[in-house]
N, C-alpha and C. Protein backbone atom coordinates (compact mmCIF):
# COMPACT_ATOMS: atom_id res chain seq x y z
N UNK A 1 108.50 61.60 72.64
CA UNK A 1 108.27 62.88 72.00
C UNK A 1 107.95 63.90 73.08
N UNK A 2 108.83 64.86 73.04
CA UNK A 2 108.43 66.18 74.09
C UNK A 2 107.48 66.80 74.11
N UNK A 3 107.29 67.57 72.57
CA UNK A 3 106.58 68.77 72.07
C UNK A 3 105.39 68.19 71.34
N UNK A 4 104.57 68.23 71.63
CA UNK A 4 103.44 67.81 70.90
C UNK A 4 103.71 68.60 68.91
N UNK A 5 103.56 67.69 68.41
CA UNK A 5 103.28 68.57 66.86
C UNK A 5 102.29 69.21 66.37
N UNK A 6 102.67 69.69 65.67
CA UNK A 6 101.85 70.84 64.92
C UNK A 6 101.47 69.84 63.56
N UNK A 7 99.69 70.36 63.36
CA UNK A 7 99.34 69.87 62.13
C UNK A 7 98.19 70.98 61.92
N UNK A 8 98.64 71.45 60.71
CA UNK A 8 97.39 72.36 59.95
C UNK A 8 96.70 71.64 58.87
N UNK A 9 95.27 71.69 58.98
CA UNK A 9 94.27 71.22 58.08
C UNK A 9 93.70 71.84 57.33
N UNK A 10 93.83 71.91 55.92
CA UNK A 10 92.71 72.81 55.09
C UNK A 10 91.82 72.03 54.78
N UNK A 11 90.59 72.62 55.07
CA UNK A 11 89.27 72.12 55.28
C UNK A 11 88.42 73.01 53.93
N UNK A 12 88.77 72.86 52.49
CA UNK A 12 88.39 73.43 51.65
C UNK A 12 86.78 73.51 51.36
N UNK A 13 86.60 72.28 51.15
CA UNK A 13 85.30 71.53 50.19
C UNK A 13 84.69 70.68 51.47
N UNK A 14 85.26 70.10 52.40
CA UNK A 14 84.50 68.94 53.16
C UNK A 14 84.21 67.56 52.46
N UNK A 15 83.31 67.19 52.93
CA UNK A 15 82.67 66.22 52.55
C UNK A 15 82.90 64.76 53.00
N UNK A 16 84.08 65.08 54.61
CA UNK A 16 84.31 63.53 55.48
C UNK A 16 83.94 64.48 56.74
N UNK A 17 84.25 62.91 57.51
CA UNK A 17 84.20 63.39 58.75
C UNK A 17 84.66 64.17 59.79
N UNK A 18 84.21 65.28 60.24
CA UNK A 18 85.24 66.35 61.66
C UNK A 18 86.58 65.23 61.96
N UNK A 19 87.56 65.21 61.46
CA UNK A 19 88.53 64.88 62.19
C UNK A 19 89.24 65.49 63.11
N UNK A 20 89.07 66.39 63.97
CA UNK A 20 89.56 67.57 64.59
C UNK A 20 89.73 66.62 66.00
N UNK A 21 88.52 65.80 66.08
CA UNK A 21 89.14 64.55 67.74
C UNK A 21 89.85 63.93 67.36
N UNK A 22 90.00 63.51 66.29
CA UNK A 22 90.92 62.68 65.97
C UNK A 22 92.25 62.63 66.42
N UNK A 23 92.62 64.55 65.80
CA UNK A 23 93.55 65.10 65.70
C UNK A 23 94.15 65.00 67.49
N UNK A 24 93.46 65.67 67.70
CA UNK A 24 93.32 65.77 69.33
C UNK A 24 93.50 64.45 70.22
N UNK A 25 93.12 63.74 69.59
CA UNK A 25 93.10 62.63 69.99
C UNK A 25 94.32 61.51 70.26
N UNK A 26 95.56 61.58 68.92
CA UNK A 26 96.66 61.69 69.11
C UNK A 26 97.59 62.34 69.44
N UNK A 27 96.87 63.57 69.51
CA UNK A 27 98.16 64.39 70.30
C UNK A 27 98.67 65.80 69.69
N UNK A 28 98.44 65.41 68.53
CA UNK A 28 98.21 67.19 67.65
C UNK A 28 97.69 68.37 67.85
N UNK A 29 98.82 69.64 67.91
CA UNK A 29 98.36 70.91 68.39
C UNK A 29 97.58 71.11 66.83
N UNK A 30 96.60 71.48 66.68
CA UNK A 30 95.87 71.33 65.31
C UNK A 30 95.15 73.23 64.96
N UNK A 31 95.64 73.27 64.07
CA UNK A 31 95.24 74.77 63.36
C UNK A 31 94.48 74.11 61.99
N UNK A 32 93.12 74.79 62.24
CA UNK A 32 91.87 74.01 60.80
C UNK A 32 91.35 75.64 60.24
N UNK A 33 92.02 75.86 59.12
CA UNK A 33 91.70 76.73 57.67
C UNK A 33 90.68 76.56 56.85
N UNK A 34 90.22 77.55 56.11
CA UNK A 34 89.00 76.97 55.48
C UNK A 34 89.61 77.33 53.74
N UNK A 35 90.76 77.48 53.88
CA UNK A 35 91.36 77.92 52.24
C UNK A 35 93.24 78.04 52.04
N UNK A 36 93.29 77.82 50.89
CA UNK A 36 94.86 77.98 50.79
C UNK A 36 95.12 79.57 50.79
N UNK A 37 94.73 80.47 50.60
CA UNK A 37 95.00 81.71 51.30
C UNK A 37 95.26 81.60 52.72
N UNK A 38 94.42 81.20 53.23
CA UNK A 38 94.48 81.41 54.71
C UNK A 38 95.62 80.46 55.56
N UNK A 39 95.92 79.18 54.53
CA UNK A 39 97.26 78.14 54.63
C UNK A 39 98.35 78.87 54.49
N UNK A 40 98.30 79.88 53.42
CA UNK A 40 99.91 80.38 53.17
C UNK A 40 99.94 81.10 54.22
N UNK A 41 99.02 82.16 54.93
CA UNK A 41 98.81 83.48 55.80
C UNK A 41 99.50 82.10 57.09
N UNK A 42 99.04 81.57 57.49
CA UNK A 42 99.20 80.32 58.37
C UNK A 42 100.72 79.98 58.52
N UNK A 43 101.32 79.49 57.27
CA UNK A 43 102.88 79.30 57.10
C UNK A 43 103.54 80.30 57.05
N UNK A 44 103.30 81.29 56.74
CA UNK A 44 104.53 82.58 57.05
C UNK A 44 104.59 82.67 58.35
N UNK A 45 103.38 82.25 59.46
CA UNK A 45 103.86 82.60 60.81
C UNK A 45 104.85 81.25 61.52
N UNK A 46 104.05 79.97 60.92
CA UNK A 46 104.74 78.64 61.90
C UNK A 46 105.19 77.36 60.39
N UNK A 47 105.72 77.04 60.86
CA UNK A 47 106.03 75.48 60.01
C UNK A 47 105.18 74.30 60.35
N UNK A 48 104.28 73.51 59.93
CA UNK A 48 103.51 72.45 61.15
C UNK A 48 104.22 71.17 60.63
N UNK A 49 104.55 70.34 61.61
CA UNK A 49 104.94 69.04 60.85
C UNK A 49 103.82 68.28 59.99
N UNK A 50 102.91 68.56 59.99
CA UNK A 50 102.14 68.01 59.32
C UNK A 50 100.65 68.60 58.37
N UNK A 51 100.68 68.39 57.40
CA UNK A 51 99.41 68.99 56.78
C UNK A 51 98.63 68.20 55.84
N UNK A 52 97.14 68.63 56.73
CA UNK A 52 96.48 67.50 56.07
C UNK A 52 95.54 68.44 54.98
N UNK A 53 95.27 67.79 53.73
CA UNK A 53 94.28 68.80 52.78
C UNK A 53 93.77 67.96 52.33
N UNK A 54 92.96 68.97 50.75
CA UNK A 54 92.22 68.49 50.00
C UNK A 54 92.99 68.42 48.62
N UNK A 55 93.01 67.13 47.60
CA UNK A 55 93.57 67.88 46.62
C UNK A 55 92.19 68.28 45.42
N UNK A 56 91.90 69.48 44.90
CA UNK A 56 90.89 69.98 44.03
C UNK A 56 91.05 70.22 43.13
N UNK A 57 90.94 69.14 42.03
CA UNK A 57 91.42 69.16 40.37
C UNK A 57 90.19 70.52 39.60
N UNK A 58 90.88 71.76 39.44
CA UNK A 58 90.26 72.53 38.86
C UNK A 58 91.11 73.03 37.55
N UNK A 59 90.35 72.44 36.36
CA UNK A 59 91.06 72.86 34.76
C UNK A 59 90.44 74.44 34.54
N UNK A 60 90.42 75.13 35.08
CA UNK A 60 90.03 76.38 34.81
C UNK A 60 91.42 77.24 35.28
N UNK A 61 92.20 77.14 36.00
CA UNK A 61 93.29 77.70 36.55
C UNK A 61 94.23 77.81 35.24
N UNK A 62 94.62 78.94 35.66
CA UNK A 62 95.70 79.55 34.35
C UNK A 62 96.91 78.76 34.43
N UNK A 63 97.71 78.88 35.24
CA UNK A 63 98.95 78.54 35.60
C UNK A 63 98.99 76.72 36.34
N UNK A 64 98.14 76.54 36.86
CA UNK A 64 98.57 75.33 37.47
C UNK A 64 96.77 74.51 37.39
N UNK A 65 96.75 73.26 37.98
CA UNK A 65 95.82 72.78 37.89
C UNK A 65 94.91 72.00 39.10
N UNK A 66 95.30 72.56 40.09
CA UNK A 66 94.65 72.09 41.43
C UNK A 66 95.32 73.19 42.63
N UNK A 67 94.37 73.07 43.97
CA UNK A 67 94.60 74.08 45.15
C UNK A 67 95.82 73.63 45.22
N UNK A 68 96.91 72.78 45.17
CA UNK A 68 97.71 72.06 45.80
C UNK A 68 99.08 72.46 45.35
N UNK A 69 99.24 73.24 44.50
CA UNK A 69 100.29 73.43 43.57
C UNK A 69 101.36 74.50 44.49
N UNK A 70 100.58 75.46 44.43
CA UNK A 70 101.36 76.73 45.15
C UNK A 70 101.90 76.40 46.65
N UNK A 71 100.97 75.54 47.41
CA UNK A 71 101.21 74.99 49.14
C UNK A 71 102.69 74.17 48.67
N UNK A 72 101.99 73.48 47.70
CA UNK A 72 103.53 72.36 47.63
C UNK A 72 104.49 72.67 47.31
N UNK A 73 104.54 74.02 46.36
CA UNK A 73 105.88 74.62 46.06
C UNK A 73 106.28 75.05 46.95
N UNK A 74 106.45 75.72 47.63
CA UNK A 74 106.23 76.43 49.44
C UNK A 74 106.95 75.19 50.29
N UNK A 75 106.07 74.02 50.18
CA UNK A 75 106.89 73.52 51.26
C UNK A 75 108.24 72.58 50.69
N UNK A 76 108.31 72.98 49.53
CA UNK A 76 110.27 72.52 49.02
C UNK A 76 111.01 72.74 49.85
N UNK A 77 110.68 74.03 50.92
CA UNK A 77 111.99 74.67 51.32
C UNK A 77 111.74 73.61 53.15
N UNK A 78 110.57 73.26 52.70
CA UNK A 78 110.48 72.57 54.15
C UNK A 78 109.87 70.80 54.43
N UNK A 79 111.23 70.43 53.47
CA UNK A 79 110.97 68.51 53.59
C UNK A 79 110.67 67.80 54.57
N UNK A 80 111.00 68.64 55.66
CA UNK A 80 110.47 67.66 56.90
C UNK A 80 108.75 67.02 56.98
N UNK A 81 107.99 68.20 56.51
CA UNK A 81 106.52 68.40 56.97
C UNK A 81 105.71 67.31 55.88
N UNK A 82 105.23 66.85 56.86
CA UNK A 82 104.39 65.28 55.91
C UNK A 82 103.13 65.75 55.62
N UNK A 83 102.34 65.57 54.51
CA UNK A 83 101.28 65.78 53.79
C UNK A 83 100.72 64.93 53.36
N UNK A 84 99.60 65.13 53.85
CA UNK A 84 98.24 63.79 53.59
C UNK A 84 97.27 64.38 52.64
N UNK A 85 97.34 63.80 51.62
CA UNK A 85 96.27 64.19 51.16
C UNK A 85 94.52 63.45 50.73
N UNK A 86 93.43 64.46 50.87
CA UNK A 86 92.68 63.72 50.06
C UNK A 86 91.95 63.80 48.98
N UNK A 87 91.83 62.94 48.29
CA UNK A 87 91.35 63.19 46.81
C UNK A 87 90.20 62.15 46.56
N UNK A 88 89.75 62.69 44.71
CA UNK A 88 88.38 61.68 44.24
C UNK A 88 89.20 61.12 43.06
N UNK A 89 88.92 60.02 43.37
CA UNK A 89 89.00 59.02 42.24
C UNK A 89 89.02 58.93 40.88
N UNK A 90 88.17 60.09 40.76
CA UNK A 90 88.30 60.65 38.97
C UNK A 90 89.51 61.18 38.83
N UNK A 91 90.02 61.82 40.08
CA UNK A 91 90.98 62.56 39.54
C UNK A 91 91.96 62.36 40.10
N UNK A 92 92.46 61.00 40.17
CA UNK A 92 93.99 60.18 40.83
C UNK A 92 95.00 60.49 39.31
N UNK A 93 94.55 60.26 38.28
CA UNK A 93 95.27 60.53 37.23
C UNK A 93 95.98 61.89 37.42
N UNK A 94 95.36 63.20 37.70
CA UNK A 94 95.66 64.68 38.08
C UNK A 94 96.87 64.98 38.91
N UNK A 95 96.24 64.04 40.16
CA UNK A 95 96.85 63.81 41.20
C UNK A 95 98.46 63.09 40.79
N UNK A 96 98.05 62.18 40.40
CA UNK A 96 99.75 61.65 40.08
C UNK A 96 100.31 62.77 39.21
N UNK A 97 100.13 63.71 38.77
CA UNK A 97 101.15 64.04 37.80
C UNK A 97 101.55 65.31 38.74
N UNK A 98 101.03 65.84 39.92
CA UNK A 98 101.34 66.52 41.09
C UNK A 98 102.35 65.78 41.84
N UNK A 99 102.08 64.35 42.04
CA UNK A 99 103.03 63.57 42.85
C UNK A 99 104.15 63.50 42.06
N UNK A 100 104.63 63.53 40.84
CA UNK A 100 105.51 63.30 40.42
C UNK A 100 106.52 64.33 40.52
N UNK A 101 106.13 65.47 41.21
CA UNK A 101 106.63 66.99 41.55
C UNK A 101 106.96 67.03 42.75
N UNK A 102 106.19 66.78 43.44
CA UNK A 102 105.94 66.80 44.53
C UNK A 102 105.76 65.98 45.45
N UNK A 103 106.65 66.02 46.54
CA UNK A 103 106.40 64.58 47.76
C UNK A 103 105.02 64.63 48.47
N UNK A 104 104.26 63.30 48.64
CA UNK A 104 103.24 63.98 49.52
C UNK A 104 103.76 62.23 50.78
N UNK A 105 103.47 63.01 51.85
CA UNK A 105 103.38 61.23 52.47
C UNK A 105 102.71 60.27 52.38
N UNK A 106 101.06 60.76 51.74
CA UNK A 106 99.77 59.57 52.28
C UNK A 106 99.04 59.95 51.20
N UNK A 107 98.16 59.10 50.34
CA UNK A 107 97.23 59.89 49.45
C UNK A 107 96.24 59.34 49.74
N UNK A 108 94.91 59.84 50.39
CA UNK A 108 93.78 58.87 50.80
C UNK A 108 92.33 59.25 49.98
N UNK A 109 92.08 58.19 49.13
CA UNK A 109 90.69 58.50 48.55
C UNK A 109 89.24 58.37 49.28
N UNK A 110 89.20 59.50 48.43
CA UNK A 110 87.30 59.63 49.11
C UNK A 110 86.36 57.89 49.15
N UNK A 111 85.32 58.01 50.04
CA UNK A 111 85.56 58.09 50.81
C UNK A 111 86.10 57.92 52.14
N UNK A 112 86.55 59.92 52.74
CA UNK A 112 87.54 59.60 53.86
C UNK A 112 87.16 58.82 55.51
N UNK A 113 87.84 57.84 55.47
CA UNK A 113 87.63 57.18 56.75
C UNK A 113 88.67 57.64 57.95
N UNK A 114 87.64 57.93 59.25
CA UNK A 114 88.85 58.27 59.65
C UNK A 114 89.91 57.56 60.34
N UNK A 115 89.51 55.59 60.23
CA UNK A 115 90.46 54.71 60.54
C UNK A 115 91.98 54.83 59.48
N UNK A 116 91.50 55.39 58.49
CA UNK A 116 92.44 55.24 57.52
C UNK A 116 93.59 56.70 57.51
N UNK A 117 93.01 57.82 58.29
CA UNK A 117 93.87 58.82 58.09
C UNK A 117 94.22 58.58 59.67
N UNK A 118 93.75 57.70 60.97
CA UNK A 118 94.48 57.23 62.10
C UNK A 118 95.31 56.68 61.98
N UNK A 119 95.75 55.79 60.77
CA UNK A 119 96.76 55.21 60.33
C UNK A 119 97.80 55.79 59.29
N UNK A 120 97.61 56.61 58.83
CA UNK A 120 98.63 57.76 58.19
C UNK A 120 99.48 58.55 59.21
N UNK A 121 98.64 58.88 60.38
CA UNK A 121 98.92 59.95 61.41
C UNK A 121 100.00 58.98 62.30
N UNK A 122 99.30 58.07 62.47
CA UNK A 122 100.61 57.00 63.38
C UNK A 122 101.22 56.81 63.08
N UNK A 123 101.32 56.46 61.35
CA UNK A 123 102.51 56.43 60.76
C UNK A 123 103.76 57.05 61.02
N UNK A 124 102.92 59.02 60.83
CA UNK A 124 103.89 59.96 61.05
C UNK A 124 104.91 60.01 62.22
N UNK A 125 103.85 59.91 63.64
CA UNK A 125 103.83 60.10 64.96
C UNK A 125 105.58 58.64 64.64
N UNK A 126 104.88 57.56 64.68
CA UNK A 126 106.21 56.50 64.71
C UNK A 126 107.28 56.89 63.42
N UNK A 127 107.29 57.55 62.65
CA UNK A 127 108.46 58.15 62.19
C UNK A 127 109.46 58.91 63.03
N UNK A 128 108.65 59.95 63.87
CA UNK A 128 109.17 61.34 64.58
C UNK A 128 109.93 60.41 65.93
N UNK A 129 109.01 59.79 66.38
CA UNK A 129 109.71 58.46 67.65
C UNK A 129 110.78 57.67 67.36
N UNK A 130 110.86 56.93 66.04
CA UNK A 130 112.09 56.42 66.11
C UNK A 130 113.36 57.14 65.89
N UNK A 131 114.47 56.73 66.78
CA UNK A 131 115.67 57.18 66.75
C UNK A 131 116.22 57.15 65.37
N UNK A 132 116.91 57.86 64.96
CA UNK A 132 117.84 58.18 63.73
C UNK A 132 119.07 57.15 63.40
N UNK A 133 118.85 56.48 62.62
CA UNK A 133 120.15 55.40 62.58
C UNK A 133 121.28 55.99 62.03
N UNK A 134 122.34 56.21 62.88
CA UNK A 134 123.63 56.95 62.05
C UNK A 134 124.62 55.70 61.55
């Protein structure tokens, strides 16, 4: 791999650990948001191969039912970019009916370990490394 990748993190709610060495740690040029406003403001300038979030089941929303809806429509136009998400357990039911819309690569429940999103990320990293079988 030449170019190091790009991964943007929305860092909504918290509640795991700074993964930001992590990030760094494999090799990720890393941009960390504190909102999906500031994600979309983020994607009109760059594409990141990778984005890691939160997913936030909120039934108060008019139109849709979690932060995750509007990012994911957005990135239709851009299948390459792998998405990790993390979520709570109450609300995997929520969550699947988002996945069924929407591709995500990784879905990791609370709580987040960060052996477990080191192993999502390598995942990615050995996707981008292996050669293309024509």
């Amino acid at each position: 791999m030449s170019e190091p990748l790009h991964l943007l993190a929305i860092l909504e709610l918290g509640g795991y650990p700074n993964l930001a060495p992590l990030y760094k740690k494999l090799g990720f040029e890393t941009e960390i948001v504190n909102s999906q406003r500031k994600a979309q403001s983020y994607l009109k300038k760059r594409v990141p191969d990778v984005i890691v979030a939160e997913y936030n089941f909120q039934s108060d929303f008019r139109d849709r039912t979690s932060n995750l809806e509007t990012l994911m429509a957005r990135l239709q136009r851009h299948p390459h970019v792998k998405v990790i998400v993390f979520y709570q357990d109450e609300f995997r039911h929520k969550l699947d009916h988002l996945l069924s819309r929407f591709p995500v690569f990784e879905a990791i429940p609370f709580p987040v370990k960060p052996e477990t999103v080191e192993a999502a990320l390598r995942r990615v990293l050995a996707e981008v490394d292996e050669p293309s079988s024509v």
